[in-house]
Protein backbone atom coordinates (compact mmCIF):
# COMPACT_ATOMS: atom_id res chain seq x y z
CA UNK A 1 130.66 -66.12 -12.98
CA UNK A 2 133.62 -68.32 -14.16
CA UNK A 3 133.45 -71.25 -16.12
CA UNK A 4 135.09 -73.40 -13.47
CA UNK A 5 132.50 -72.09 -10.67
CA UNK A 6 128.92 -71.67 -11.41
CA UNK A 7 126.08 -71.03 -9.65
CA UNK A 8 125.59 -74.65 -8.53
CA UNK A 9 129.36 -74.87 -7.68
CA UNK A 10 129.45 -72.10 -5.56
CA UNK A 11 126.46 -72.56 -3.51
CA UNK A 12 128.22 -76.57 -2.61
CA UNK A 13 131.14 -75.15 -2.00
CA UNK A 14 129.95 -72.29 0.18
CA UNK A 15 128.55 -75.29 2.35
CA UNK A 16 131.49 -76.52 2.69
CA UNK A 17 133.26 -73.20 3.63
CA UNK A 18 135.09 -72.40 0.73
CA UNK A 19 134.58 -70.09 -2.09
CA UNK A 20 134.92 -71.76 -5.62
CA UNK A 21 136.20 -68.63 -7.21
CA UNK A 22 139.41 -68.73 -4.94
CA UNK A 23 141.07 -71.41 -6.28
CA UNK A 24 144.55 -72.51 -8.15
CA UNK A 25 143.91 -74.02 -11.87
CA UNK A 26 146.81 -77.06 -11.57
CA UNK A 27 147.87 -77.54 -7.80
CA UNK A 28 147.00 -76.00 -4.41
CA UNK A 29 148.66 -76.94 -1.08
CA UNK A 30 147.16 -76.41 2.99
CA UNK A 31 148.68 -77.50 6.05
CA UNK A 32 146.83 -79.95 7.66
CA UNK A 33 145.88 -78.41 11.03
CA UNK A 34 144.39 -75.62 8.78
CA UNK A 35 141.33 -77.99 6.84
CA UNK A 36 138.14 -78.16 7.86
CA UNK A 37 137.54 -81.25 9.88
CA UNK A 38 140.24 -82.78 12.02
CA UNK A 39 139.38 -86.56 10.60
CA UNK A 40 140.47 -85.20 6.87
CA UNK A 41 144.18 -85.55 7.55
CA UNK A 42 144.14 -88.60 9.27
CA UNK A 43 142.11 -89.80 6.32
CA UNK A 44 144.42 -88.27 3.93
CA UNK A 45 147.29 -90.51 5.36
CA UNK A 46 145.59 -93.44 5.81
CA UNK A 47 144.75 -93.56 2.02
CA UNK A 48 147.65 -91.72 0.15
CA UNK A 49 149.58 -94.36 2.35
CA UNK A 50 147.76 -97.44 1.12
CA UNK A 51 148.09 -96.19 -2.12
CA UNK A 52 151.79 -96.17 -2.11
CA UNK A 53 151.45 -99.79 -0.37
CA UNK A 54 149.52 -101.06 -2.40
CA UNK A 55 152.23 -100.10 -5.65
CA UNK A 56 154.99 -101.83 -3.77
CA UNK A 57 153.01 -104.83 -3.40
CA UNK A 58 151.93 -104.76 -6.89
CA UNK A 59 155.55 -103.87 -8.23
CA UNK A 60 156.29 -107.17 -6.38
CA UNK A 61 153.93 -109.40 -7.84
CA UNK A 62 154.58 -108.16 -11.05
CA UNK A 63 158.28 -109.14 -10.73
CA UNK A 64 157.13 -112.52 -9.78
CA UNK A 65 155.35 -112.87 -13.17
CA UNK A 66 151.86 -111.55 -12.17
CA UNK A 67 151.07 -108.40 -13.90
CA UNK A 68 147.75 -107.80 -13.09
CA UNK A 69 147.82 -106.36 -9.43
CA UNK A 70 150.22 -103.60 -11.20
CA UNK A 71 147.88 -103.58 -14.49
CA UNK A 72 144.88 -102.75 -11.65
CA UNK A 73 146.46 -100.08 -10.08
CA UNK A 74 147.72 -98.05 -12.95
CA UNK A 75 144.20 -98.83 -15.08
CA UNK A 76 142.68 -97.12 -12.03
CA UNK A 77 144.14 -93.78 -12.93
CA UNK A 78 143.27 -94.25 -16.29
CA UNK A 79 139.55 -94.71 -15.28
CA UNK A 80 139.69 -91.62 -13.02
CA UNK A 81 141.48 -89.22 -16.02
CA UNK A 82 138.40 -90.58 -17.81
CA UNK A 83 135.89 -89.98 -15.30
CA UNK A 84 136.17 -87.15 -13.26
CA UNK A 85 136.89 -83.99 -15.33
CA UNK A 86 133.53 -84.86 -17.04
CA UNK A 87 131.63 -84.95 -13.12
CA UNK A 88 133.48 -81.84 -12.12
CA UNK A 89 132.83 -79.66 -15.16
CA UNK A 90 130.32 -81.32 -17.44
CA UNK A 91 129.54 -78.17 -19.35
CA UNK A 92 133.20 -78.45 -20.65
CA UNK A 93 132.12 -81.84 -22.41
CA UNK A 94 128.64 -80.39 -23.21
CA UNK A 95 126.96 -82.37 -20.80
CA UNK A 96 126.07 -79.90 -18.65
CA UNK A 97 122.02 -80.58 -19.15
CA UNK A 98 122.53 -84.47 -19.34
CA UNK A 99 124.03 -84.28 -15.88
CA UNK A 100 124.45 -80.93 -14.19
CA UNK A 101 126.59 -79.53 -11.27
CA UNK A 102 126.75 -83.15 -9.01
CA UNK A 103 129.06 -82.58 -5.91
CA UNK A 104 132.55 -80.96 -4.57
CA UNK A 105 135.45 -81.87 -2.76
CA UNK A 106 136.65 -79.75 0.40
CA UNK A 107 139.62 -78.26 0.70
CA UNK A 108 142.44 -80.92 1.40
CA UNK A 109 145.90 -80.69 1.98
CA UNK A 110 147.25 -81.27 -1.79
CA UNK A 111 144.13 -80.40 -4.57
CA UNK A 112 144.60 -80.45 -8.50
CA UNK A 113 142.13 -79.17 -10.94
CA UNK A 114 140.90 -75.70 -9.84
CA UNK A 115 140.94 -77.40 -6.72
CA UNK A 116 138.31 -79.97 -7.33
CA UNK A 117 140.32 -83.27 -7.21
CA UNK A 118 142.26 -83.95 -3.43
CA UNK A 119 145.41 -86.31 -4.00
CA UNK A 120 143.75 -88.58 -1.66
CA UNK A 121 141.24 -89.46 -4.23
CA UNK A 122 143.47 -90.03 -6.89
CA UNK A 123 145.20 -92.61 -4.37
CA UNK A 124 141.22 -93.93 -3.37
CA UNK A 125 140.82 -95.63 -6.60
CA UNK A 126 143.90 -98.15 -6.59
CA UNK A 127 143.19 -98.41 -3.28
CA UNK A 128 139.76 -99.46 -3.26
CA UNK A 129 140.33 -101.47 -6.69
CA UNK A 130 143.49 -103.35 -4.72
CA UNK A 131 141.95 -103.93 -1.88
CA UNK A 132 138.29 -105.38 -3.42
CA UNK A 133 141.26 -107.35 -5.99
CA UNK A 134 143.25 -109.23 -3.23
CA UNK A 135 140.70 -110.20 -0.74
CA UNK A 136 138.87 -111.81 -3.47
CA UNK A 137 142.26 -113.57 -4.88
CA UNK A 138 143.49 -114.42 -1.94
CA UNK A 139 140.52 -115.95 -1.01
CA UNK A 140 141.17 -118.35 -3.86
CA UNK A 141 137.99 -117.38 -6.16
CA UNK A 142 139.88 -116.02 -9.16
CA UNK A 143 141.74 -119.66 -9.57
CA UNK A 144 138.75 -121.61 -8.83
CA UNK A 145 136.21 -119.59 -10.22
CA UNK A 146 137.45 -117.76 -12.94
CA UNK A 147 137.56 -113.83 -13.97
CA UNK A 148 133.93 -113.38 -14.17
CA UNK A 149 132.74 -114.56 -10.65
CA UNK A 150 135.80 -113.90 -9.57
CA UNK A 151 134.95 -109.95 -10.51
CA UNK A 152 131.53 -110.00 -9.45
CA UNK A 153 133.13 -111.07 -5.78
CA UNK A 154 135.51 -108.06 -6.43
CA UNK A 155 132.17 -105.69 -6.88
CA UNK A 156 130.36 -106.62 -3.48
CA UNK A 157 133.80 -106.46 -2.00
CA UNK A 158 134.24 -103.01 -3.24
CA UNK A 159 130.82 -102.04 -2.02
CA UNK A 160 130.97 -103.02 1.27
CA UNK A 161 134.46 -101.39 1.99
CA UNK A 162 133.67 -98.38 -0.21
CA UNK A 163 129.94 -97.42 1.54
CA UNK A 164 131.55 -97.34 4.76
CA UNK A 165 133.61 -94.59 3.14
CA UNK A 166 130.72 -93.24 1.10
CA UNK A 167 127.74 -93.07 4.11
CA UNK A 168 130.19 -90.86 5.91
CA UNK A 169 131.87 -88.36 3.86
CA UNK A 170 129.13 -86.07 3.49
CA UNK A 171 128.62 -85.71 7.49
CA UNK A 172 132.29 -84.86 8.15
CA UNK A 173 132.75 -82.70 4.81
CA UNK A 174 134.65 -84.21 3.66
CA UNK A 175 132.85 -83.64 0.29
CA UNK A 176 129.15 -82.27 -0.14
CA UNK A 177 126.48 -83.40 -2.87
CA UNK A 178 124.48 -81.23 -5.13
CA UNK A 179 121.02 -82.31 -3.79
CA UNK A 180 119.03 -79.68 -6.23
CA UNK A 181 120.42 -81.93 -9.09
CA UNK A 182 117.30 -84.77 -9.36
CA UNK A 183 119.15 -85.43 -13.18
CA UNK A 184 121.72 -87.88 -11.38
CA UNK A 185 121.56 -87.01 -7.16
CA UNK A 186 118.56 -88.49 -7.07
CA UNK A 187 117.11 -91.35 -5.67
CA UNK A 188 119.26 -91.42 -2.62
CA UNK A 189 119.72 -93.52 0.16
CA UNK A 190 120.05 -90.74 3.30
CA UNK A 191 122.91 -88.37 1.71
CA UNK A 192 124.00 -90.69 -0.85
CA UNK A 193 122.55 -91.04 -4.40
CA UNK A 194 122.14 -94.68 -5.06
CA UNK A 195 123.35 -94.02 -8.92
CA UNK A 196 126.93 -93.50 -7.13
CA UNK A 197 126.53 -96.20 -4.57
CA UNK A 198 126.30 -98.92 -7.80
CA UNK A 199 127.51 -97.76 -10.71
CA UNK A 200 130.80 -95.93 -8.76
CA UNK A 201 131.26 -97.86 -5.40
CA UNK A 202 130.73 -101.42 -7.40
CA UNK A 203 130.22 -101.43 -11.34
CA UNK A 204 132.94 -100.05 -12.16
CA UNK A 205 135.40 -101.35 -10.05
CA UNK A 206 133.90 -104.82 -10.94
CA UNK A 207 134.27 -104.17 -14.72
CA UNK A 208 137.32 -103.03 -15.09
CA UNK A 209 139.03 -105.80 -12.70
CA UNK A 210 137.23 -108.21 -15.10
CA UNK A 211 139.16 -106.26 -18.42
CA UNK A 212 142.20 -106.14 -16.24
CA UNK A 213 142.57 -109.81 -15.04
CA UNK A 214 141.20 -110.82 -18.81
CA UNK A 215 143.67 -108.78 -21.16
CA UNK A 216 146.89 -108.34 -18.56
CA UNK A 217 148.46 -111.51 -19.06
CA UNK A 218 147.96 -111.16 -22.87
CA UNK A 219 150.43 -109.87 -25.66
CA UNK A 220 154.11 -108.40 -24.67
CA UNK A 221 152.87 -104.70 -23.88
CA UNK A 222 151.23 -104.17 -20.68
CA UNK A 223 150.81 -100.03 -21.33
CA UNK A 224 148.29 -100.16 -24.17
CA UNK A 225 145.84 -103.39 -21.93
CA UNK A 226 146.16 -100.55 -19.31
CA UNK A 227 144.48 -98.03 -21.21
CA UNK A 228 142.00 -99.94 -22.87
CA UNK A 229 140.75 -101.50 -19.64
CA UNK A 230 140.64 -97.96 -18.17
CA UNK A 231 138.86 -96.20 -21.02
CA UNK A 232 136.37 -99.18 -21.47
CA UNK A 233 135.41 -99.14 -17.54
CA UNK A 234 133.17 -95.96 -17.88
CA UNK A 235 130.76 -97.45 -21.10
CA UNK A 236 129.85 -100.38 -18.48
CA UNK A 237 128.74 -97.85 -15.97
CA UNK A 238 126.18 -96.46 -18.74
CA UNK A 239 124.91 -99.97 -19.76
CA UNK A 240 124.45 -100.56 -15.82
CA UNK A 241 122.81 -97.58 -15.22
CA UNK A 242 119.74 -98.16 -18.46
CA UNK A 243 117.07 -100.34 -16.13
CA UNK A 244 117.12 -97.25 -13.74
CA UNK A 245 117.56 -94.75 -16.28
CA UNK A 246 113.78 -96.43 -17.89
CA UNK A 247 111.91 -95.23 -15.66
CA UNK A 248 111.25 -91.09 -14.84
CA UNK A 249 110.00 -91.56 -11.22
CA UNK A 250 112.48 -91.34 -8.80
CA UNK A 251 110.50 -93.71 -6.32
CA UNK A 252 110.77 -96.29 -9.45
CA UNK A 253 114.57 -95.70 -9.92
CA UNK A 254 115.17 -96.23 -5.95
CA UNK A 255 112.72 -99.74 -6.34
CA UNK A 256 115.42 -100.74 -9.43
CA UNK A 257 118.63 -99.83 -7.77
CA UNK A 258 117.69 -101.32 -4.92
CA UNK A 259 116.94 -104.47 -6.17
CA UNK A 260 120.24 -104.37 -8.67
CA UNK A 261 121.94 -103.75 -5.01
CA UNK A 262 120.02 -106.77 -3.02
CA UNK A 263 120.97 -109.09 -6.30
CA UNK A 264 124.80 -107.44 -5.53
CA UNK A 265 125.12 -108.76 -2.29
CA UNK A 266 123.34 -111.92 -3.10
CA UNK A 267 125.48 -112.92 -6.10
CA UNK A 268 128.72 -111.42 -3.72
CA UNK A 269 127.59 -113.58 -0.49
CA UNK A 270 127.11 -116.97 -2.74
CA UNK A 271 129.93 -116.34 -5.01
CA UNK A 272 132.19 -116.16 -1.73
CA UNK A 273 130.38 -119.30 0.81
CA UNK A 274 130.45 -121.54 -2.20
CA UNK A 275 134.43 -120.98 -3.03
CA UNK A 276 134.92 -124.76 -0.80
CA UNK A 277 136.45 -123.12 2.25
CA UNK A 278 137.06 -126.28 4.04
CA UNK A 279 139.84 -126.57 1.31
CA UNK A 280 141.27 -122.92 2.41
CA UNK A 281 142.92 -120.90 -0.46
CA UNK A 282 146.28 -121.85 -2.06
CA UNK A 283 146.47 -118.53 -2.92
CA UNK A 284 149.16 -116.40 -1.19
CA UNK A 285 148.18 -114.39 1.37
CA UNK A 286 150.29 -110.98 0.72
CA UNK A 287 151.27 -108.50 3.75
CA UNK A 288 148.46 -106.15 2.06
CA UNK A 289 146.10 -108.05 2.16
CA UNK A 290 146.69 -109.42 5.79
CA UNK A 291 147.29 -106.01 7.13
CA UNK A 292 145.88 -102.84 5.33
CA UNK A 293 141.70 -104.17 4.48
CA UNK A 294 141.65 -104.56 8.19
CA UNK A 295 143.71 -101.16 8.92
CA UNK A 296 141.29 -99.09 6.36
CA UNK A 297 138.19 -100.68 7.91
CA UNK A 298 139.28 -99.75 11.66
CA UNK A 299 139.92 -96.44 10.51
CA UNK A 300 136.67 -95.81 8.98
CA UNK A 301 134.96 -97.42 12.42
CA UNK A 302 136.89 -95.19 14.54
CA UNK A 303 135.71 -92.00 11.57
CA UNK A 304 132.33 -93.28 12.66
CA UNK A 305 132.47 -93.30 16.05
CA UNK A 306 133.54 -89.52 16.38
CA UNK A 307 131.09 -88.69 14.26
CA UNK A 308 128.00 -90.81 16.10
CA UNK A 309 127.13 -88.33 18.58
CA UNK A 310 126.44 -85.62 15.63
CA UNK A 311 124.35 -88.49 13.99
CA UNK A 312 122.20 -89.56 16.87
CA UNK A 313 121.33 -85.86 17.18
CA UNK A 314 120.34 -84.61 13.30
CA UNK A 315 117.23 -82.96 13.13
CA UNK A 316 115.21 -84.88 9.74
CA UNK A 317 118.70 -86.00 8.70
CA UNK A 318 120.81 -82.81 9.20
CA UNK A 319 123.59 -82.59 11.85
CA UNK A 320 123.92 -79.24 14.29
CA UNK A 321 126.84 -78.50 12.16
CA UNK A 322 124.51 -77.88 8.79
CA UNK A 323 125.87 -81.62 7.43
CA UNK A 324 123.67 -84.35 6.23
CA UNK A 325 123.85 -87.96 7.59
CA UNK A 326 124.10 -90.83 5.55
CA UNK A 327 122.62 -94.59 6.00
CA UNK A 328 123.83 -95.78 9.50
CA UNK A 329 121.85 -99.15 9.09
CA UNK A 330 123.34 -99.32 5.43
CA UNK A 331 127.14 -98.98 6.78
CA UNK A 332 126.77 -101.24 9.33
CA UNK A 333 125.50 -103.62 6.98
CA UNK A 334 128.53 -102.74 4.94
CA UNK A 335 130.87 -103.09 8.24
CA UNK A 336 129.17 -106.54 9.03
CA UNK A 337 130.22 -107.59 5.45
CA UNK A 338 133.59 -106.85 5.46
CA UNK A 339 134.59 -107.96 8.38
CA UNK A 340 132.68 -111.14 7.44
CA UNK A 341 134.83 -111.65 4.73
CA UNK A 342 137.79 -110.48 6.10
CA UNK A 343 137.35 -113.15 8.74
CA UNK A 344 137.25 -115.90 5.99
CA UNK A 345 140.18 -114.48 4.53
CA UNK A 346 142.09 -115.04 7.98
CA UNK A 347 140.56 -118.48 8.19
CA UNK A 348 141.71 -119.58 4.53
CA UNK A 349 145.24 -118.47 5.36
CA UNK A 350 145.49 -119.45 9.51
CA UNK A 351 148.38 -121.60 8.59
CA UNK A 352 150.27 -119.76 5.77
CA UNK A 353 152.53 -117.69 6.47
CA UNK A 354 152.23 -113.57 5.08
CA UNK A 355 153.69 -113.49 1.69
CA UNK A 356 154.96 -110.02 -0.76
């Protein structure tokens, strides 16, 4: 047994038709019509591609004196050099009994790190972090409200555009969790464990915009703010996760995340009516924000679609193909919320023209 592929690792990946043992230790590379699932190179392109959007818009701003779209995007590599390694092989950082084995990528078309980390992830977390970022500033609540709503709107953002993601993946394999592992998989709503749907899809993204937008504009360098906002985003995850982590029965944990959810959306929904939208934004409204929220969130509706008919038939939550479901209700909640604020984006900006 190799110390990259244990006994936990290879039964995950053998569910997702790969063996764990055959794999390359710094970069792998497939053709696309060879993977798994024909959704995973469409989804490949669609966020690889934002990604690299997203970096020319930020280049852009931060030309125009605004460093922290560009501070953002960079600080969200930092945060995933930080936090993955330790999720993909814990027992290299001795936390192997704190946490365990907790889930695998497939096989995409470009994979680092003895396979476990697809390039399109590495892209997913400026994208999600610039895309939660600019519908909350262009929606005006960073000048009016200041960094700290401001980032709390950035965190339901994040959660409603992420879970639409997140409810999904496991169905299409497009990744597969460890569901033996009660240390972290555990409460779960459907196939998803609630631990990742607050602390990953929201927390974090929340914290570290708040570090970002609070230490970017400050001092001459921008390189060390980046790293110091992208090592510091993990500790808030852990000091998110202690009213949960008090209690040992899972039923217990699901009542607390829940409510820390419900209070998510709450504090999201108010944060964004009350912004004064009969005033509309004087915030620009920047080609990536006008175009690629509303591109990512068609994408992941038409993602859904093709995969409805497998859904509506599971058998107690498993699909024909061996695949769990995840929340349908939940993601359509999550839909419903984007496009909700989406649409108040739009109406903020009806008479403004696009901006860079």
């Amino acid at each position: 047994m190799s110390t990259t592929c244990g006994a936990d690792a290879e039964a995950v990946t053998r569910q997702l038709g790969f063996d764990c043992h055959d794999v390359s230790a710094v970069v792998s590379f497939r053709f696309p019509w060879d993977l798994a699932q024909p959704t995973m190179p469409l989804l490949e392109v669609l966020i690889v591609g934002g990604a690299i959007f997203a970096l020319v818009h930020a280049v852009r701003r931060y030309r125009d004196g605004d460093p922290v779209n560009l501070a953002l995007w960079c600080a969200s590599l930092v945060y995933l050099l930080v936090t993955e390694p330790p999720l993909y092989f814990p027992e290299w950082f001795g936390l192997d009994k704190q946490y365990g084995f907790i889930f695998a990528h497939n096989r995409f078309t470009v994979l680092f790190m003895w396979d476990r980390l697809p390039l399109y992830i590495v892209a997913f977390y400026p994208v999600i972090s610039q895309v939660g970022y600019e519908v909350v500033r262009s929606l005006g609540i960073f000048r009016r409200r200041g960094a700290l709503l401001g980032s709390i709107a950035v965190a339901f953002t994040c959660q409603v555009f992420y879970e639409v993601f997140d409810q999904l993946g496991p169905q299409l394999k497009w990744w597969a969790w460890n569901m033996d592992n009660h240390l972290v998989n555990h409460p779960a709503l459907a196939s998803v464990p609630m631990n990742s749907m607050l602390l990953f899809a929201s927390v974090s993204l929340g914290a570290m915009t708040y570090l970002v937008v609070r230490l970017a504009r400050r001092g001459p360098s921008l390189v060390p703010r980046i790293l110091l906002a992208g090592v510091l985003t993990p500790p808030t995850m852990a000091i998110a996760g202690i009213p949960s982590s008090l209690f040992k029965d899972t039923t217990a944990q699901a009542w607390v995340l829940g409510i820390e959810l419900a209070l998510l959306w709450l504090a999201g929904a108010w944060i964004v009516v009350s912004r004064s939208p009969e005033h509309g934004s004087d915030e620009p409204l920047s080609a990536f924000a006008r175009f690629y929220p509303a591109l990512y969130l068609g994408a992941m509706a038409v993602f859904w679609i093709s995969a409805l008919p497998a859904y509506f038939a599971a058998d107690n939550g498993i699909t024909g193909d061996g695949t769990p479901i995840g929340s349908g209700p939940y993601a359509l909640a999550c839909f419903a919320g984007a496009g909700l604020l989406l649409a108040a984006m739009y109406r903020a900006h009806r008479k403004a023209p696009a901006s860079v």
